[in-house]
C-alpha atoms as a PDB file:
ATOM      1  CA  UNK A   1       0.000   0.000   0.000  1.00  0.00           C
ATOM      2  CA  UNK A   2       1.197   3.438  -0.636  1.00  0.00           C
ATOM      3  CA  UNK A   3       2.584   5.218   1.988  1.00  0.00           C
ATOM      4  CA  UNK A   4       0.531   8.101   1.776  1.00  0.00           C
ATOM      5  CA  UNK A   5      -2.440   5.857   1.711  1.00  0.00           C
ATOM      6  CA  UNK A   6      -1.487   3.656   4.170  1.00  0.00           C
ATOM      7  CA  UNK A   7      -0.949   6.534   6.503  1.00  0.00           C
ATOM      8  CA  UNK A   8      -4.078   8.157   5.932  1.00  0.00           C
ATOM      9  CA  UNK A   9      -6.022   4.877   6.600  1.00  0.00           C
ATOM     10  CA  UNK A  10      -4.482   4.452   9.589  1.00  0.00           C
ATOM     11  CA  UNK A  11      -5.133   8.092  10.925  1.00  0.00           C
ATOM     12  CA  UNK A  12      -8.834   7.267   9.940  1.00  0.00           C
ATOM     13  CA  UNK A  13      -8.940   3.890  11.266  1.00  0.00           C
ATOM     14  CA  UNK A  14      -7.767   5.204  14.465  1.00  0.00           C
ATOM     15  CA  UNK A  15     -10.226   7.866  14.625  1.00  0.00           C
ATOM     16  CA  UNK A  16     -12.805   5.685  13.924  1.00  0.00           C
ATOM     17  CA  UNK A  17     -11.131   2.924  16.724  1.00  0.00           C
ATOM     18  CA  UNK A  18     -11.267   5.356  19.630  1.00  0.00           C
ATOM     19  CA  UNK A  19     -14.914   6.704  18.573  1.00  0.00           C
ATOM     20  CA  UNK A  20     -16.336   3.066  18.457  1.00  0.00           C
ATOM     21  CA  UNK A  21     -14.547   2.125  22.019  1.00  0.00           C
ATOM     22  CA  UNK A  22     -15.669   5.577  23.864  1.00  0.00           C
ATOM     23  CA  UNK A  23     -18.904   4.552  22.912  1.00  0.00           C
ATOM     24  CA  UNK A  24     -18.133   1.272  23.916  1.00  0.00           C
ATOM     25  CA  UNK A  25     -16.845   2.021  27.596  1.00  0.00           C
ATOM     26  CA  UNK A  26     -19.778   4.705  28.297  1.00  0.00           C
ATOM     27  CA  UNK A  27     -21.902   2.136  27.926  1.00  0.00           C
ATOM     28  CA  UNK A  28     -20.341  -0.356  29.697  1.00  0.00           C
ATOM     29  CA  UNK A  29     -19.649   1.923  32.413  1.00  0.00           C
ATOM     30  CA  UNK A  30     -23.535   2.488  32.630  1.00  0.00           C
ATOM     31  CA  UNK A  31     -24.038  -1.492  32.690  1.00  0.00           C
ATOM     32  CA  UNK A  32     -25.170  -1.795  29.429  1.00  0.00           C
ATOM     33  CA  UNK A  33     -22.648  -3.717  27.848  1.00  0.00           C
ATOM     34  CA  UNK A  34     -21.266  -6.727  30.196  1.00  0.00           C
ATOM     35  CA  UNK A  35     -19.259  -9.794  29.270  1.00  0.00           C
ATOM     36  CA  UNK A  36     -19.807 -12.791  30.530  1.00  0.00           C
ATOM     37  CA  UNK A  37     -16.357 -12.833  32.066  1.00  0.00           C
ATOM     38  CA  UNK A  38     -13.490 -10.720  32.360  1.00  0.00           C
ATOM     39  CA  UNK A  39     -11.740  -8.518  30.319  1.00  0.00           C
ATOM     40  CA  UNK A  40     -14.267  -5.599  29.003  1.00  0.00           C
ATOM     41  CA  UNK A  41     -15.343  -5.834  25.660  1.00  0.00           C
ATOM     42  CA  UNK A  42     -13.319  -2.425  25.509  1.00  0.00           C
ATOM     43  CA  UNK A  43      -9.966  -3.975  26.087  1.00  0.00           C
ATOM     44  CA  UNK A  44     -10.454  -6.821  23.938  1.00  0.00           C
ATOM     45  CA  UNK A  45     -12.612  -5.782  20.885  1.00  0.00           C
ATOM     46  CA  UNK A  46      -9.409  -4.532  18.690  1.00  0.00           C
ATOM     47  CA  UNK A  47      -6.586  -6.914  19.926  1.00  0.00           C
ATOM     48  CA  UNK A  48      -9.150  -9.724  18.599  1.00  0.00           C
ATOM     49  CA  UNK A  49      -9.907  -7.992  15.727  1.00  0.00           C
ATOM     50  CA  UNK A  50      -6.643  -8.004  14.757  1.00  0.00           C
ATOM     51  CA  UNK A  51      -5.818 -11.491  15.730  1.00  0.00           C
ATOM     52  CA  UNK A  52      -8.925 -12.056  13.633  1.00  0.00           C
ATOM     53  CA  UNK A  53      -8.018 -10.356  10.327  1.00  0.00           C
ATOM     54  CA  UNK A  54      -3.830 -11.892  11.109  1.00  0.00           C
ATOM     55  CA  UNK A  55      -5.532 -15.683  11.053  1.00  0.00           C
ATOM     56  CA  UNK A  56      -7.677 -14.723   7.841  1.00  0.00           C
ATOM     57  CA  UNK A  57      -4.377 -13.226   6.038  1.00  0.00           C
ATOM     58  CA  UNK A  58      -2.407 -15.735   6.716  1.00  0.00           C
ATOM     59  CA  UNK A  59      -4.770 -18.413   5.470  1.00  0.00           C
ATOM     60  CA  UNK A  60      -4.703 -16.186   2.384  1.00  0.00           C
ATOM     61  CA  UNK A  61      -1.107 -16.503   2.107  1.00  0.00           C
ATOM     62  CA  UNK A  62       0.608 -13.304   3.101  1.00  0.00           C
ATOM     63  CA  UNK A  63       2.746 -12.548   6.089  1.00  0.00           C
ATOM     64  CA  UNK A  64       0.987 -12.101   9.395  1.00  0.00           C
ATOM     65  CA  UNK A  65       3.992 -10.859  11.670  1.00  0.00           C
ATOM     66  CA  UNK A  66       4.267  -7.954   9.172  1.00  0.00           C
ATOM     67  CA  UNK A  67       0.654  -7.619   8.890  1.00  0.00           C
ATOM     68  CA  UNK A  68       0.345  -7.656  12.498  1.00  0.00           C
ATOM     69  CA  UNK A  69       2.984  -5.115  12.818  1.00  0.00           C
ATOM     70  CA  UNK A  70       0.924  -2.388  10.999  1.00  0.00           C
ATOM     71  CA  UNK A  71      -2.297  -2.735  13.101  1.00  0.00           C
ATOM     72  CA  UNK A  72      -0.485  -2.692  15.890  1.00  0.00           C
ATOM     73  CA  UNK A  73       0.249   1.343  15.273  1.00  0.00           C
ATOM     74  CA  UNK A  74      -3.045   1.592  16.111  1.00  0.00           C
ATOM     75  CA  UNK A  75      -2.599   0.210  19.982  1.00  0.00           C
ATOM     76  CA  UNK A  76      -0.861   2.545  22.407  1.00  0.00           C
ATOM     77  CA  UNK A  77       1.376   1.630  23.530  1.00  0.00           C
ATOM     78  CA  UNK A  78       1.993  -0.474  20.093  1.00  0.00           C
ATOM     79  CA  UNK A  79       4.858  -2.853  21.076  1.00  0.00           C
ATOM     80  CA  UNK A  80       3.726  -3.747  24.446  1.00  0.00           C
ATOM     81  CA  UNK A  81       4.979  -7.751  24.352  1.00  0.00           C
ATOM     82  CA  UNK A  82       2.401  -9.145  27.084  1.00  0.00           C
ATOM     83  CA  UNK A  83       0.054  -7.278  24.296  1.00  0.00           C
ATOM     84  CA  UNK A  84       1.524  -8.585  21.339  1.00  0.00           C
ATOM     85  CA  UNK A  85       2.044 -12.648  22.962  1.00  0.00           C
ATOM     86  CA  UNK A  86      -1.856 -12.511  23.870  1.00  0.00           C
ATOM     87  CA  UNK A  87      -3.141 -11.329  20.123  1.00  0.00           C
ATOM     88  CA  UNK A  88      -0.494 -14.047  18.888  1.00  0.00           C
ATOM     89  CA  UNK A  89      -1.618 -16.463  21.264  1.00  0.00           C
ATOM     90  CA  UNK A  90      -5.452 -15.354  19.643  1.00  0.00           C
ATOM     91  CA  UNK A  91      -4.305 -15.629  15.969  1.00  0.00           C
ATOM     92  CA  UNK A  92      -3.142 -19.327  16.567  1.00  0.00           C
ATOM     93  CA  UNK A  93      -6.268 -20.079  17.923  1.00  0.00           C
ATOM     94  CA  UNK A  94      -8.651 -18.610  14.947  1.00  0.00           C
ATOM     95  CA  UNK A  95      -6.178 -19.941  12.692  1.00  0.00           C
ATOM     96  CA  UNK A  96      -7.039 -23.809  14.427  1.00  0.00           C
ATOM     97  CA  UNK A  97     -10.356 -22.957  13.926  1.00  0.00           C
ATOM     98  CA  UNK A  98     -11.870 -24.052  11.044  1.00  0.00           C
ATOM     99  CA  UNK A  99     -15.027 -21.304  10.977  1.00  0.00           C
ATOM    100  CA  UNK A 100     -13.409 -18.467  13.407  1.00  0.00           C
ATOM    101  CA  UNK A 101     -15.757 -16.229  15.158  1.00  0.00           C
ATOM    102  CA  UNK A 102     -14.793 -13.272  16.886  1.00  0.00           C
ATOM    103  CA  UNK A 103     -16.502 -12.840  20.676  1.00  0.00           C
ATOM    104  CA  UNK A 104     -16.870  -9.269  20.686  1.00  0.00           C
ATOM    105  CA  UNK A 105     -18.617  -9.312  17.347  1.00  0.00           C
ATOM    106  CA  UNK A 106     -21.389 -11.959  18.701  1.00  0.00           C
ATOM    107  CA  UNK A 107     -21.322  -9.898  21.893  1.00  0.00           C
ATOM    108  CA  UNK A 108     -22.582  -6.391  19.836  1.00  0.00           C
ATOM    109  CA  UNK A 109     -24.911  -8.397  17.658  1.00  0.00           C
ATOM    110  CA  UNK A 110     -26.318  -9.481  20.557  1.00  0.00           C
ATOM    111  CA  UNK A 111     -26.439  -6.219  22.504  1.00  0.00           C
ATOM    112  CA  UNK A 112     -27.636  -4.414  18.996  1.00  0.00           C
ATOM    113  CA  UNK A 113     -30.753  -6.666  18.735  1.00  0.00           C
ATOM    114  CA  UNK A 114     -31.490  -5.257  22.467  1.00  0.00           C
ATOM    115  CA  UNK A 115     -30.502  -1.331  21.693  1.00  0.00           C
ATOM    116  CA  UNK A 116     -32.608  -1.820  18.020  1.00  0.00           C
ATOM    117  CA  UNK A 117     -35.654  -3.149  19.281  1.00  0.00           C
ATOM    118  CA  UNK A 118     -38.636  -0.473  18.823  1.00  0.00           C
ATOM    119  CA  UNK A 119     -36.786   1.715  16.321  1.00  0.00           C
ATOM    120  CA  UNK A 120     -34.271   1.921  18.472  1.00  0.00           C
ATOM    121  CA  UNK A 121     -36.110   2.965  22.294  1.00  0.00           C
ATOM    122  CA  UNK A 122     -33.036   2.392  23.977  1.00  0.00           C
ATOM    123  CA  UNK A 123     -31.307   5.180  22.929  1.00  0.00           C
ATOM    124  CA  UNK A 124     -34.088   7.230  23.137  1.00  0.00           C
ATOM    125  CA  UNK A 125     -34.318   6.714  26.768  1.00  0.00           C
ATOM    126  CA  UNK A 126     -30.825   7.594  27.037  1.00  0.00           C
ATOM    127  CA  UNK A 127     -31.804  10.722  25.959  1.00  0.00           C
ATOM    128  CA  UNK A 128     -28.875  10.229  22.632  1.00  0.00           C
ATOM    129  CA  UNK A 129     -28.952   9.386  19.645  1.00  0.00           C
ATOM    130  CA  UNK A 130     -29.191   6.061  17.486  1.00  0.00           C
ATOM    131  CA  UNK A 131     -26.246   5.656  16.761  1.00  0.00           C
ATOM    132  CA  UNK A 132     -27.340   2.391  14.655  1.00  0.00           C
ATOM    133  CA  UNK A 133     -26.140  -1.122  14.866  1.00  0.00           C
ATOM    134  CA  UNK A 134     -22.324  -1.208  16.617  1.00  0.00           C
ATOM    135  CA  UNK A 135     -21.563  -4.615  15.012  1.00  0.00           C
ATOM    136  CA  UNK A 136     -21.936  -2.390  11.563  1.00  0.00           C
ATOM    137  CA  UNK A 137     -18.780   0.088  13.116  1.00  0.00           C
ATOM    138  CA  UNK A 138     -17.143  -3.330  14.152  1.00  0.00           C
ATOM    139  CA  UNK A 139     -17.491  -4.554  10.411  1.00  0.00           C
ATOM    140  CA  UNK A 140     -15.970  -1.183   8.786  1.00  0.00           C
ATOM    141  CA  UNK A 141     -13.071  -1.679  11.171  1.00  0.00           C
ATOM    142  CA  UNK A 142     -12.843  -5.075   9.959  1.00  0.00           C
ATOM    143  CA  UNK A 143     -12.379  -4.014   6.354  1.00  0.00           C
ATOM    144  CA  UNK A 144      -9.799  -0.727   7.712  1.00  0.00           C
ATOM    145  CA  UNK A 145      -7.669  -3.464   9.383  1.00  0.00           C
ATOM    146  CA  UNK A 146      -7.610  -5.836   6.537  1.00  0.00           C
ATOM    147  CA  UNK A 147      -6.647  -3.337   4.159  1.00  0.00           C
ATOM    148  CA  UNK A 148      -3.726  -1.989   7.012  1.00  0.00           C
ATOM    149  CA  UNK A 149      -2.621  -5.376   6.999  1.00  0.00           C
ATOM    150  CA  UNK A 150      -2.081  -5.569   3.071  1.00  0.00           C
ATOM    151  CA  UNK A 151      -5.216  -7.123   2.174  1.00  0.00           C
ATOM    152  CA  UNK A 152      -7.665  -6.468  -0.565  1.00  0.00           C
ATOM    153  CA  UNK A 153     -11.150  -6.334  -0.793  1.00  0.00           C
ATOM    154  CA  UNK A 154     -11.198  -8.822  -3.713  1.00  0.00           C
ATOM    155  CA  UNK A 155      -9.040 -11.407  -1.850  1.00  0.00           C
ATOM    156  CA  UNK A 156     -11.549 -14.326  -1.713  1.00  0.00           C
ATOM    157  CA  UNK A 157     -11.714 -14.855   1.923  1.00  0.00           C
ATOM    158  CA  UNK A 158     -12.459 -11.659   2.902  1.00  0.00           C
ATOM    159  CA  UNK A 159     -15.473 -11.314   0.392  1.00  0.00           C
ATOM    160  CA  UNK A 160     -16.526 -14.793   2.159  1.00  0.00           C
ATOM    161  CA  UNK A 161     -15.807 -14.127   6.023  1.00  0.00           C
ATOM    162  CA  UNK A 162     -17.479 -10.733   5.470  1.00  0.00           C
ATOM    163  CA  UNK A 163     -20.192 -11.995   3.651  1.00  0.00           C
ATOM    164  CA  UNK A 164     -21.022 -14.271   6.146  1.00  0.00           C
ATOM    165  CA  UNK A 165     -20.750 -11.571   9.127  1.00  0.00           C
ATOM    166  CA  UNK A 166     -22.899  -8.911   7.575  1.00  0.00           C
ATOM    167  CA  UNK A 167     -25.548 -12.030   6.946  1.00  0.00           C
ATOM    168  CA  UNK A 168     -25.317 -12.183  10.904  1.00  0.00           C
ATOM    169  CA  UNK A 169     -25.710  -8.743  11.448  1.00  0.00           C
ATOM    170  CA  UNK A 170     -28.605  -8.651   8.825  1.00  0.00           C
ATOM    171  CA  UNK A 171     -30.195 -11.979  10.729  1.00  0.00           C
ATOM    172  CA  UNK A 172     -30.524  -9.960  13.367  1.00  0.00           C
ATOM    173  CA  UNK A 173     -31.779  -7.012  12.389  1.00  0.00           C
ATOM    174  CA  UNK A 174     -34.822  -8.457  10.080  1.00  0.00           C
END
């Protein structure tokens, strides 16, 4: 990718990062949001993305340590090791997996379906607005960090893996 672009996508996907997980931690502050276990959705939802999209490129073939090495720009502070061992710890285990599905995606279809329900009532008695379905943010990021990582939205197993995730989020919503 070309430097310029790959530096603007990242200053976007960033943006767009810290937006989602603000959003992410008020609500979980206000006990909206809860895993089922510790750590917060918050603290996990990119470091599994990541792992996530690193599993997917290297099924398709390309390099995952340097892949990995570009979304990790996006993690402050971006070389932590204990960081870095846990999302390689996660890649190995989506990459065992032969249909790999990331928790904190299921999580915010699950909490959308809740926040939707009555054109979208929950927010409303939050007094803020819709906002719309979070697991649609998650999916952009998805496609941001697959590009960062050098894939293309042609390669044939992201077309697949997000065709499949977007039929979940649609499932849901109809």
């Amino acid at each position: 990718m070309e430097k310029d672009a790959r530096d603007s996508l990242l200053v976007r996907t960033d943006a767009a990062a810290a937006a989602l997980l603000a959003m992410i931690r008020k609500l979980e502050d206000d006990g909206h949001i809860r895993a089922a276990e510790p750590p917060r959705l918050s603290a996990v939802l990119l470091p599994e993305l990541m792992a996530f999209c690193c599993a997917l490129l290297a099924k398709e073939g390309r390099d995952c340590g340097e892949a990995l090495s570009e979304m990790l720009l996006l993690l402050a502070p971006a070389q932590d090791p204990q960081i870095r061992r846990g999302i390689e710890a996660r890649i190995k285990e989506f990459s065992e997996e032969e249909e790999p599905d990331p928790a904190a995606f299921g999580l915010l279809l699950r909490f959308d379906s809740m926040a939707q329900e009555d054109d979208g009532a929950f927010y409303r008695r939050m007094g803020t607005e819709n906002p719309g379905a979070l697991a649609e943010y998650w999916l952009t990021l998805f496609e941001a960090l697959w590009k960062l990582g050098g894939g293309r939205q042609d390669d044939e197993i992201f077309k697949e893996t997000e065709r499949k995730l977007r039929g979940r989020l649609l499932s849901r919503q109809g």
